[in-house]
C-alpha atoms as a PDB file:
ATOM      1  CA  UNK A   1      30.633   0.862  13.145  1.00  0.00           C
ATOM      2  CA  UNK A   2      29.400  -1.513  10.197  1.00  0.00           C
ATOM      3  CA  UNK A   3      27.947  -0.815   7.149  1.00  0.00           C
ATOM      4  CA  UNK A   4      24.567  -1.206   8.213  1.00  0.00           C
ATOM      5  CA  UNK A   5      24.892   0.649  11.533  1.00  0.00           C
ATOM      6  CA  UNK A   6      26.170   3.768   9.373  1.00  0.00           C
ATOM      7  CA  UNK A   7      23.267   2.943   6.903  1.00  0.00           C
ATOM      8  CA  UNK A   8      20.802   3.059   9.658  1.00  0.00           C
ATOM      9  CA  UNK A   9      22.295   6.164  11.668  1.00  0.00           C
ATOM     10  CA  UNK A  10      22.269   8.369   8.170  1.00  0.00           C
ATOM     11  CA  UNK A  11      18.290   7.489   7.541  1.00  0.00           C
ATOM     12  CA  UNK A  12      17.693   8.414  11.157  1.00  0.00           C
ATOM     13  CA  UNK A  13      19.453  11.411  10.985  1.00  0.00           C
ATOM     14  CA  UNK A  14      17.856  12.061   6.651  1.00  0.00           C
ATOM     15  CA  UNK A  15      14.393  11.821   8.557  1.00  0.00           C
ATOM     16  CA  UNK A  16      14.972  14.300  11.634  1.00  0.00           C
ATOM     17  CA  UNK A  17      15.952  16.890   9.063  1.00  0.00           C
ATOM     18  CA  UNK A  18      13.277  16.320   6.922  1.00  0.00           C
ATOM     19  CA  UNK A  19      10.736  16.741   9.916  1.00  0.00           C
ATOM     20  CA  UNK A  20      12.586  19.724  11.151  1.00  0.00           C
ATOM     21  CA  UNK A  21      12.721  21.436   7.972  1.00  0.00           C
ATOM     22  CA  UNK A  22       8.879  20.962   7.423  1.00  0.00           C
ATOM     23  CA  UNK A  23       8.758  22.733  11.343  1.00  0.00           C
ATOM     24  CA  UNK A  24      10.655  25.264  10.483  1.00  0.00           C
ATOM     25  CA  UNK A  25       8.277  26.199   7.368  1.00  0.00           C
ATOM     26  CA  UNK A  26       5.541  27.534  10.005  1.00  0.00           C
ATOM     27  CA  UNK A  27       2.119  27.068   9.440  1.00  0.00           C
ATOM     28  CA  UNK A  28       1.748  25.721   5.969  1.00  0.00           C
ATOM     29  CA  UNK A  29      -0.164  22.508   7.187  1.00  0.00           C
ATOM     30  CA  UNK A  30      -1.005  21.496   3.696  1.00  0.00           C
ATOM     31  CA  UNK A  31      -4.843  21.697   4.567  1.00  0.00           C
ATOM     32  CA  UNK A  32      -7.156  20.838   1.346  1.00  0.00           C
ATOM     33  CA  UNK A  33      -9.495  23.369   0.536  1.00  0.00           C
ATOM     34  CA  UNK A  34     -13.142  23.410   0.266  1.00  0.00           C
ATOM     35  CA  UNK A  35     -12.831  23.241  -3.343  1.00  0.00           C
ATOM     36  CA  UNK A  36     -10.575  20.492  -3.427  1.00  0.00           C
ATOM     37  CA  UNK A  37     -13.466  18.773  -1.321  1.00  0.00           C
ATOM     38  CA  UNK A  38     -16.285  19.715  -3.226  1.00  0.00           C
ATOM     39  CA  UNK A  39     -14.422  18.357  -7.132  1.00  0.00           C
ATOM     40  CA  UNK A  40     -13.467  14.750  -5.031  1.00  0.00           C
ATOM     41  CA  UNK A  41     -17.440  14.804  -3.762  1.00  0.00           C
ATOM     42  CA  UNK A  42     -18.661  15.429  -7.213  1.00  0.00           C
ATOM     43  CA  UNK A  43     -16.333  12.811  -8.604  1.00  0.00           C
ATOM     44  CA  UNK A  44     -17.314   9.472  -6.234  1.00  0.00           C
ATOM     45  CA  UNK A  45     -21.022  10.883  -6.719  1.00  0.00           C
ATOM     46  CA  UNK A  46     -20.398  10.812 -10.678  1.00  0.00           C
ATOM     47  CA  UNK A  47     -18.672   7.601 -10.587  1.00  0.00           C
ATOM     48  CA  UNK A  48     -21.143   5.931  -8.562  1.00  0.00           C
ATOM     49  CA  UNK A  49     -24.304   6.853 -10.509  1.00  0.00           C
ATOM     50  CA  UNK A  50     -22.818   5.637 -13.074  1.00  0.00           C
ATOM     51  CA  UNK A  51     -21.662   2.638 -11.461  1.00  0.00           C
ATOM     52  CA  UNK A  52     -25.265   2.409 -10.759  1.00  0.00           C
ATOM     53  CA  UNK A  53     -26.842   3.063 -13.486  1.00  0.00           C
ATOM     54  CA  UNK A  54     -24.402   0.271 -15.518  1.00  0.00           C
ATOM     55  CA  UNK A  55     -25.616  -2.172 -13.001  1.00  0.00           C
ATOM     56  CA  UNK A  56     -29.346  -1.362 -13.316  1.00  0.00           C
ATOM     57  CA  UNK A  57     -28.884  -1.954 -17.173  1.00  0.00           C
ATOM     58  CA  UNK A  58     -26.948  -5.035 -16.779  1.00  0.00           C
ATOM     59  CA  UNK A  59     -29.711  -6.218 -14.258  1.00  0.00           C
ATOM     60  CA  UNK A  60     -32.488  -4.929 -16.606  1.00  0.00           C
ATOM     61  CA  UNK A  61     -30.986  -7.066 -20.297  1.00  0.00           C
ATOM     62  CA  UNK A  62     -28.890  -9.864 -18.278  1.00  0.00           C
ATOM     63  CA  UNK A  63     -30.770 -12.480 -19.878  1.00  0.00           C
ATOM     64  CA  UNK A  64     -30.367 -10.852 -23.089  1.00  0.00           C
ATOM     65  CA  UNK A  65     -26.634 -10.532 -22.640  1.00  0.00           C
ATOM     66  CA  UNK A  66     -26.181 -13.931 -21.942  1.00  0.00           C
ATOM     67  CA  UNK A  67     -25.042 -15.041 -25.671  1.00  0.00           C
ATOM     68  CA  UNK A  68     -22.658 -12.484 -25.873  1.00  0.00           C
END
């Protein structure tokens, strides 16, 4: 066997262990809770008003900010 056949046959056989181990933990899915949810909603919403409200100002005083 060469190098890279060896190389190749001990990542195959690093990544069935890995998945088997992470079977053999039982039900732990990782599933994100609601509150996990809600704190990532409120953060886009936050980020986008003031996304928003940054581009209604620019929009407002553009010609204003022109010499700057």
């Amino acid at each position: 066997m060469n190098h890279l056949t060896r190389a190749a046959t001990a990542t195959v056989l690093w990544v069935r262990g890995r998945l088997e181990q992470g079977r053999a933990r039982g039900s732990d899915r990782g599933d994100i809770s609601i509150t996990t949810v809600i704190i990532w909603v409120a953060a886009v919403g936050g980020a986008l008003a003031i996304a928003g409200t940054i581009g209604v100002i620019v929009g407002k005083y553009n010609g204003l900010l022109n010499g700057i």
